[in-house]
Protein backbone atom coordinates (compact mmCIF):
# COMPACT_ATOMS: atom_id res chain seq x y z
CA UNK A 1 111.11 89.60 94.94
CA UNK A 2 108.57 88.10 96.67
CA UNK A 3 105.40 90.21 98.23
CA UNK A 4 104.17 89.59 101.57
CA UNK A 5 101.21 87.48 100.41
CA UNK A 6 103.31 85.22 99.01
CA UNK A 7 103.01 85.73 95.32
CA UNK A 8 105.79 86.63 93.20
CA UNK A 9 105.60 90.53 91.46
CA UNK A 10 105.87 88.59 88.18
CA UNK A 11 102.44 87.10 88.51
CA UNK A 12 100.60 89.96 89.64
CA UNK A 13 101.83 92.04 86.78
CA UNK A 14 99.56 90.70 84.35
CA UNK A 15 96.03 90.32 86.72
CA UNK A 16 97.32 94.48 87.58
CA UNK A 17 97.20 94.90 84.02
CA UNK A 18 94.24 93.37 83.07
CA UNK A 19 92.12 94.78 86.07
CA UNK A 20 93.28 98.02 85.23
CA UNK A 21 90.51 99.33 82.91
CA UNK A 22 88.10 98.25 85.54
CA UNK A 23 90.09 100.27 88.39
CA UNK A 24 90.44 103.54 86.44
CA UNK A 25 86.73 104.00 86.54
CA UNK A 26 86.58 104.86 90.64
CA UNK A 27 88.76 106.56 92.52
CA UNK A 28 89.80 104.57 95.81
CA UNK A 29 89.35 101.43 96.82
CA UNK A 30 91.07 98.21 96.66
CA UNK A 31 89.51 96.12 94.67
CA UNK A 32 89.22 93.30 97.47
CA UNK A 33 85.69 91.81 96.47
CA UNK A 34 86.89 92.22 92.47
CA UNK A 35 83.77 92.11 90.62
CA UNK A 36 81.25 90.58 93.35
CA UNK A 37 79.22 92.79 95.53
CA UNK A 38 79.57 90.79 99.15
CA UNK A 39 75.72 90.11 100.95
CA UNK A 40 76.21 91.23 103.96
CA UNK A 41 75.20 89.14 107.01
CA UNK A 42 73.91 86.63 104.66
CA UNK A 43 74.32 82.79 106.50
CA UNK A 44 71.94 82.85 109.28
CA UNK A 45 71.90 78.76 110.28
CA UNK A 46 70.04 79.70 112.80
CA UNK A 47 71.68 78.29 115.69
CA UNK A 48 72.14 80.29 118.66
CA UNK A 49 75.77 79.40 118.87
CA UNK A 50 77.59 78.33 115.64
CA UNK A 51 81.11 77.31 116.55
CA UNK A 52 82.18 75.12 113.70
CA UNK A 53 84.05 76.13 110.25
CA UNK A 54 82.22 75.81 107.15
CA UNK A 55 84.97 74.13 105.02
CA UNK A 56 82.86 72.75 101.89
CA UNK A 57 79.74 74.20 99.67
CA UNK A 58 78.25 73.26 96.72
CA UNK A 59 75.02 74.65 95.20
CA UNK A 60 72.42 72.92 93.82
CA UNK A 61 70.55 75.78 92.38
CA UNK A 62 70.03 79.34 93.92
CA UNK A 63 67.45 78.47 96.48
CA UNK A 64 69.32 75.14 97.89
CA UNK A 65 72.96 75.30 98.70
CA UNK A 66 74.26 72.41 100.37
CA UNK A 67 77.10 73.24 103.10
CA UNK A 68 79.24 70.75 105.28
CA UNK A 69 82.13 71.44 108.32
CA UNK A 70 84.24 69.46 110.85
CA UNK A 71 84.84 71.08 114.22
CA UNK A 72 88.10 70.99 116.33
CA UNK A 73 85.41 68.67 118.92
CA UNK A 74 85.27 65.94 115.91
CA UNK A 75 87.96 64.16 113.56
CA UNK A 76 90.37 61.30 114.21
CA UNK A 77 93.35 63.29 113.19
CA UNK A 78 93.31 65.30 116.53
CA UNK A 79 95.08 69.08 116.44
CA UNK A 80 98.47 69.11 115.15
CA UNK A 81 98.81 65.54 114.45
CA UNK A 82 99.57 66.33 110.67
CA UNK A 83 102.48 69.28 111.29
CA UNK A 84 102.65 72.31 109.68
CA UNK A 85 101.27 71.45 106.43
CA UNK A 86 97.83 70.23 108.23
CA UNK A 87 97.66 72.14 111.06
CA UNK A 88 95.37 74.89 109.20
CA UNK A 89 92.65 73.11 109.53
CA UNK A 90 93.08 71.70 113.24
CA UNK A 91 93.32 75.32 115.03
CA UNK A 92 90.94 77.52 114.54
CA UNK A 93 91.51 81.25 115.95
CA UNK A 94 88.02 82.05 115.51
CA UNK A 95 86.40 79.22 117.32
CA UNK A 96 89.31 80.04 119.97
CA UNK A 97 88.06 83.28 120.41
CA UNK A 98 84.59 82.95 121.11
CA UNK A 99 83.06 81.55 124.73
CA UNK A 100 81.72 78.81 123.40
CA UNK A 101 81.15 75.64 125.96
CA UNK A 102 83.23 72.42 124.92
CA UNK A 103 80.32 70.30 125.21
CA UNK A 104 78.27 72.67 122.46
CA UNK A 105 81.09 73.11 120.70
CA UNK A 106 81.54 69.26 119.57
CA UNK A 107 78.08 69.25 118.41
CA UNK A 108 79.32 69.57 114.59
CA UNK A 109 76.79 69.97 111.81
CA UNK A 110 77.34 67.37 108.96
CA UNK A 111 75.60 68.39 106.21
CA UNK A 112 73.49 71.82 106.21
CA UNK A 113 71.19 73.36 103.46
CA UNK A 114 70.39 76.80 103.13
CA UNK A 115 67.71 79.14 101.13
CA UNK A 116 68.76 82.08 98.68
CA UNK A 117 68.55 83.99 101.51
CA UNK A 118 71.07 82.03 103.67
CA UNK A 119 68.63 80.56 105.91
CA UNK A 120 68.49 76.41 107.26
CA UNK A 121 65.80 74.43 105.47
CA UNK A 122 67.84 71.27 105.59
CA UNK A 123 69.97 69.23 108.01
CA UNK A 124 70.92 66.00 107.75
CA UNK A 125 70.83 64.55 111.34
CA UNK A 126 69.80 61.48 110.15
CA UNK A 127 73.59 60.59 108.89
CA UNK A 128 75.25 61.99 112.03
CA UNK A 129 76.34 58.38 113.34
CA UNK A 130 77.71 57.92 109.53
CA UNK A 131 79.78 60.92 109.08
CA UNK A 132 82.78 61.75 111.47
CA UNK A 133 84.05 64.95 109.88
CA UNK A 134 82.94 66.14 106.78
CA UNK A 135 85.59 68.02 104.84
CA UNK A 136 84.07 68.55 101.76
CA UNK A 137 80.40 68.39 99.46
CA UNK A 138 80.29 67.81 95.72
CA UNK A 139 77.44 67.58 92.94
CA UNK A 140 79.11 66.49 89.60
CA UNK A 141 78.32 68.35 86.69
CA UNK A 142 77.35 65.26 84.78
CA UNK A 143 74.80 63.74 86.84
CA UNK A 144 71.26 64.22 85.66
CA UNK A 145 69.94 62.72 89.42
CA UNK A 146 72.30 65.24 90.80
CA UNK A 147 73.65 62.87 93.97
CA UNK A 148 75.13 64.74 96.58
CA UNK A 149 78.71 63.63 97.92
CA UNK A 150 80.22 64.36 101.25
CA UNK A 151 83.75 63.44 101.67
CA UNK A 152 84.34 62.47 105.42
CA UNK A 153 88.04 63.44 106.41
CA UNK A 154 87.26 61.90 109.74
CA UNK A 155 86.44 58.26 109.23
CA UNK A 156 88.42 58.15 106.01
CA UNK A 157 85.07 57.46 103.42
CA UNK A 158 83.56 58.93 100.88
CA UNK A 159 79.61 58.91 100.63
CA UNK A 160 77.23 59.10 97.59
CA UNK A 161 73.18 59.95 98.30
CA UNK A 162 70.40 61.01 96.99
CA UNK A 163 70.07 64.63 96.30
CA UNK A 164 67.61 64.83 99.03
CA UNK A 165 69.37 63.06 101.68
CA UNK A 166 67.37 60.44 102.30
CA UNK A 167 69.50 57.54 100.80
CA UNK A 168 72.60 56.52 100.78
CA UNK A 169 73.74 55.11 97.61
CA UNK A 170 77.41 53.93 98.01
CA UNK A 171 80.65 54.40 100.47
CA UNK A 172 83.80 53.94 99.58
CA UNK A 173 86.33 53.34 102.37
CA UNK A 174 86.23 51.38 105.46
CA UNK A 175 84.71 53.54 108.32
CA UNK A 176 86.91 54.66 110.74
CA UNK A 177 90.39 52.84 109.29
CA UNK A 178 93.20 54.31 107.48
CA UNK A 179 95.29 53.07 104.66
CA UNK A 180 96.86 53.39 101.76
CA UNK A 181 95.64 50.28 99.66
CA UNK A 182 92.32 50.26 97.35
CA UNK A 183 89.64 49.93 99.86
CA UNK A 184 90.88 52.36 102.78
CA UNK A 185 91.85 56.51 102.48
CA UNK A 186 94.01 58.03 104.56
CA UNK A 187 91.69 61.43 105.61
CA UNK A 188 90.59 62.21 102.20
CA UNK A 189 90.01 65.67 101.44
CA UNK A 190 88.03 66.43 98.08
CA UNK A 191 86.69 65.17 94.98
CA UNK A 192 86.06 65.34 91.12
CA UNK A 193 83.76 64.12 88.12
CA UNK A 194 84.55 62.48 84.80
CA UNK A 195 82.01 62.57 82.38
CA UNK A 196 81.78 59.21 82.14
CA UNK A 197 81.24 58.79 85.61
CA UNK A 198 84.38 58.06 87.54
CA UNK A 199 85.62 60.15 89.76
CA UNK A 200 89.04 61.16 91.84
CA UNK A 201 89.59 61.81 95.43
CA UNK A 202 92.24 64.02 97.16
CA UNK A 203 93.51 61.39 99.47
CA UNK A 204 95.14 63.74 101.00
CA UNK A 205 95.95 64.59 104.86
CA UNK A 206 97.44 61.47 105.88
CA UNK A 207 97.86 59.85 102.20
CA UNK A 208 99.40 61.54 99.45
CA UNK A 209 98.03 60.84 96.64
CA UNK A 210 95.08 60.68 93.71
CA UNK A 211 93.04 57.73 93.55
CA UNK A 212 90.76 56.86 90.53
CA UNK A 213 87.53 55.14 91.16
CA UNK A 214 84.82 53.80 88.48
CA UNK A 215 81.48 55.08 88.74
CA UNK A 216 80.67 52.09 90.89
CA UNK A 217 83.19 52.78 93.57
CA UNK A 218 85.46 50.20 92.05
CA UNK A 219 89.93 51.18 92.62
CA UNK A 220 90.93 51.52 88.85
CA UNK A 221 94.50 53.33 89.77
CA UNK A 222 96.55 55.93 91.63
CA UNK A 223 99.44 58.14 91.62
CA UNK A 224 101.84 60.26 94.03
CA UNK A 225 104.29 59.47 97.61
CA UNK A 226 105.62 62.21 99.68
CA UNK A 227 107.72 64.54 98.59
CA UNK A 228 108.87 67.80 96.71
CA UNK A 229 109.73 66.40 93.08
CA UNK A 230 107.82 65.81 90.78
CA UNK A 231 104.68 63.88 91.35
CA UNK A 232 105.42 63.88 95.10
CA UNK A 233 102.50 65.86 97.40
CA UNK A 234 102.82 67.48 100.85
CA UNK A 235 98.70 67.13 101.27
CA UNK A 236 96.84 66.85 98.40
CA UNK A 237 93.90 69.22 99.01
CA UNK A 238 91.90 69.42 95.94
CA UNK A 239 91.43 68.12 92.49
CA UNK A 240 90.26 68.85 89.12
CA UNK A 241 89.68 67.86 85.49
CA UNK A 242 89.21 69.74 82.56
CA UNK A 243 87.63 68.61 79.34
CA UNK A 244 91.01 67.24 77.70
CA UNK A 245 91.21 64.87 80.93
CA UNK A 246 94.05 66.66 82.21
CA UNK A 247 94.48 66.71 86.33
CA UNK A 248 95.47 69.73 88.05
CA UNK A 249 96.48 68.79 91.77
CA UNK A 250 96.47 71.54 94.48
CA UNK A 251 99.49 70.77 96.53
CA UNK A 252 98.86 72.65 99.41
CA UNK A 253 101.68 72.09 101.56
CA UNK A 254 104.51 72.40 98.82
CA UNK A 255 102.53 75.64 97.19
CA UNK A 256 101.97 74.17 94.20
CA UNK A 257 100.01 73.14 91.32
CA UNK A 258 100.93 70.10 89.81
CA UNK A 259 98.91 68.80 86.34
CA UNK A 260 98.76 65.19 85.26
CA UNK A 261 97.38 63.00 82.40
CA UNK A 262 94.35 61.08 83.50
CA UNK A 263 96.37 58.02 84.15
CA UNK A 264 98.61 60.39 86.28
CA UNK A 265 101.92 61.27 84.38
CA UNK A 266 103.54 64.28 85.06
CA UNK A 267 103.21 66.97 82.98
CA UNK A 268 104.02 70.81 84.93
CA UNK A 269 103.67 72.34 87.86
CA UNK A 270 103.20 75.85 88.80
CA UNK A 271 105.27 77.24 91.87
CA UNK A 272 104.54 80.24 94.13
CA UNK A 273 100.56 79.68 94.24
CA UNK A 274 100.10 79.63 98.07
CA UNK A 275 98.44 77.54 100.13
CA UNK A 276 96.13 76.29 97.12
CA UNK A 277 92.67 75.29 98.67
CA UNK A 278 90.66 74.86 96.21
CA UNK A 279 90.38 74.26 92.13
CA UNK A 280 87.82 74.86 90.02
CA UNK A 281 87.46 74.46 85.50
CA UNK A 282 85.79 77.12 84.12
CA UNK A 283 83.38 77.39 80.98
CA UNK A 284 86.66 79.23 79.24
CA UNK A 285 88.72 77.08 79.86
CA UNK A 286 90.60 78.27 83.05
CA UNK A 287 91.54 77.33 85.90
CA UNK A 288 90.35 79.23 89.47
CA UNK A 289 92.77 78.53 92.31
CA UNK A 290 91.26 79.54 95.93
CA UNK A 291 94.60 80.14 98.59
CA UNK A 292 93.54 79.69 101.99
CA UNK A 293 96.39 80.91 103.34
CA UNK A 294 96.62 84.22 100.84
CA UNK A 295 93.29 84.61 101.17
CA UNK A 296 92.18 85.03 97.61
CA UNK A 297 90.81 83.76 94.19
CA UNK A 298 92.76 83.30 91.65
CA UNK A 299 92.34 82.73 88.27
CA UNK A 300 95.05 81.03 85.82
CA UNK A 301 94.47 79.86 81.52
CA UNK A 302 95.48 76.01 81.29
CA UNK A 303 99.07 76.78 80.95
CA UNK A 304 100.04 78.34 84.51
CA UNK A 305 99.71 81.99 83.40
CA UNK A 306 98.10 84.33 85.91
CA UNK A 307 94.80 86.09 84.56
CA UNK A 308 93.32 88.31 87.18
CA UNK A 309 92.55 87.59 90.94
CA UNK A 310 91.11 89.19 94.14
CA UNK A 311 90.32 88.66 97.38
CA UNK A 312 92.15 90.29 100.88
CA UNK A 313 92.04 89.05 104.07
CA UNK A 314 89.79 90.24 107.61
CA UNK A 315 86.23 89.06 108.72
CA UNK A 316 84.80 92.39 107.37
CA UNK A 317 81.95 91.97 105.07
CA UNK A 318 83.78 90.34 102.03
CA UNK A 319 86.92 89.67 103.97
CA UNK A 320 88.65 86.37 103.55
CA UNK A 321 89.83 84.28 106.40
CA UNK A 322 91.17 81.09 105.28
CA UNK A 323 88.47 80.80 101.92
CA UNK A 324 88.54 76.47 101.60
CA UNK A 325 85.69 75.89 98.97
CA UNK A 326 83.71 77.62 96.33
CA UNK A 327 80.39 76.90 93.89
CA UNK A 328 78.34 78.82 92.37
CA UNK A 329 75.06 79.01 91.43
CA UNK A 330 72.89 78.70 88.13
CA UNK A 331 72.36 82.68 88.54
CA UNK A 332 75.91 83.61 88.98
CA UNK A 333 75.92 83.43 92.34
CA UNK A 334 79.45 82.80 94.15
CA UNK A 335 79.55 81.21 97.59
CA UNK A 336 82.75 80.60 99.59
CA UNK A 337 83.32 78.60 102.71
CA UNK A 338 85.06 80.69 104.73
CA UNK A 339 86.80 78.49 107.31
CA UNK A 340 88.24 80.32 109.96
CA UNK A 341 85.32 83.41 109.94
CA UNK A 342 82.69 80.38 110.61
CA UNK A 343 80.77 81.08 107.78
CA UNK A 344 79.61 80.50 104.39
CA UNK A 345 80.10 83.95 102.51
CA UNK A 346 77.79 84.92 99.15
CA UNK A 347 78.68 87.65 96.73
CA UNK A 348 76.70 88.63 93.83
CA UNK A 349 77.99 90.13 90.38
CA UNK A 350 78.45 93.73 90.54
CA UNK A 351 76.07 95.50 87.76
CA UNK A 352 78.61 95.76 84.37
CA UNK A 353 81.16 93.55 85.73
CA UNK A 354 84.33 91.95 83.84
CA UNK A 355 82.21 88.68 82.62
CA UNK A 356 86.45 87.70 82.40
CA UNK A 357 86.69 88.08 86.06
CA UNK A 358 83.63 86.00 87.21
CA UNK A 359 83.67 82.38 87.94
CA UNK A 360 81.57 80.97 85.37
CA UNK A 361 81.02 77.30 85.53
């Protein structure tokens, strides 16, 4: 039986199970923010018009949290030029909705930085003739200098500078072409850290497939084709590693996760995760799955088994449209870029929360 979110009664029995000590102490509610208290009316850019999704966050401590978007007036792929699988991310109903000029409305954003209290102190302007479409921002977890990396769907590179902005370190990919050799991407989508400084993109839209770079931007190997079997993607969204070096996969358009050695042999998948966004290794070990299309988080151990989740869709305060990316902060903080609501949403941990339901990184 399946529900009409998309996930199978088997796997919520166990999250209903586990949540249900925490549930039995209120009567009512839902449980839709779990056990995060939502800010309300927290991003304030600034702008008097903001007409642009906010598709990738990543926070460098509570008081700096770096935020990037494309816009339906930017990107090479063009609306619908990926078919159903893509086409999430190419029409957006709340952009649609709003009178918003053309002309203002293809003034995208790059890269954005905003205060604790949701507020611009940063943009990166200076890059704007660099970056086509940024799709997603990254700060790995083993890098002392903290270098900030913006993967740029549009003109198929990815980009390593300083934390501040002010350099640029390294690209990878040949600006504005497409392939599917070791020097070109076709519209990458995310990224992950190694600890010994290699890293993987989600190559991705156009591609489908994981590529493995050095630390020096150098091709050291790859894996996946189009498909439905096993290592085969229908747009590889996101990527992650945990500390045994295995790679879980989000395979958005076959709603999947698929997990791989680090030189990319098959290993499982796990069916009937919808839409999957966004993945995340916890301090546990687990694995947090955000589904853009079911509009929730979701968190899994390292063998596939459902732990707890939460999450439910509107623009309400706390409401999920189409979550893409999360981080959080060195306080606890959780911040999700909320595509189609235009807006980068934070939520705090409610006072005596499940520490079991919190992303911890």
């Amino acid at each position: 039986m399946r529900t009409p979110a998309g996930w199978t009664l088997a796997c919520l029995l166990p999250a209903t199970v586990g949540a249900a000590a925490v549930l039995g102490q209120q009567k009512g509610g839902l449980d839709e923010t779990g056990p995060y208290e939502p800010v309300e009316n927290w991003f304030k850019p600034g702008f008097e018009r903001w007409a642009q999704p906010v598709l990738g966050v990543a926070a460098d401590t509570p008081d700096r949290i770096l935020i990037v978007g494309g816009n339906e007036g930017s990107g090479r792929l063009g609306s619908g030029a990926i078919g159903p699988a893509g086409d999430i991310l190419d029409r957006n109903p709340a952009r649609a909705a709003r009178d918003i000029p053309e002309a203002e409305a293809a003034q995208t954003r790059h890269v954005l930085v905003l205060n604790r209290d949701g507020r611009l102190i940063e943009e990166w302007t200076q890059w704007n003739d660099l970056i086509d479409y940024s799709h997603s921002v990254a700060i790995s977890p083993y890098d002392p200098e903290r270098h900030v990396w913006v993967v740029d769907r549009g003109n198929n590179q990815i980009h390593k500078f300083t934390n501040d902005g002010k350099t640029l370190v390294m690209s990878v990919g040949e600006k504005g072409v497409a392939g599917t050799d070791q020097k070109h991407f076709g519209a990458p989508a995310n990224i992950a850290f190694l600890p010994d400084g290699s890293f993987l993109v989600a190559d991705g839209y156009r591609n489908t497939r994981v590529v493995k770079f050095d630390k020096n931007g150098s091709f050291l190997l790859e894996w996946g084709t189009r498909g439905t079997g096993r290592g085969e993607f229908n747009l590889v969204h996101s990527v992650a590693v945990d500390a045994q070096g295995r790679v879980y996969v989000a395979d958005r358009g076959n709603n999947r996760v698929q997990v791989f050695t680090d030189r990319g042999a098959f290993i499982e998948e796990w069916r009937d995760v919808r839409g999957p966004s966004f993945l995340t290794i916890t301090r546990e070990p687990a694995l947090w799955v955000t589904s853009g299309t079911g509009n929730r988080l979701a968190k899994f151990d390292l063998n596939g088994k459902l732990l707890t989740y939460w999450g439910a869709a509107g623009q309400f305060t706390g409401g999920l449209t189409n979550p893409h990316a999360v981080s959080v902060d060195s306080a606890g903080n959780l911040y999700v870029a909320d595509a189609w609501s235009n807006r980068l949403l934070k939520f705090t941990p409610k006072a005596g929360a499940d520490r079991a339901r919190l992303i911890v990184q």
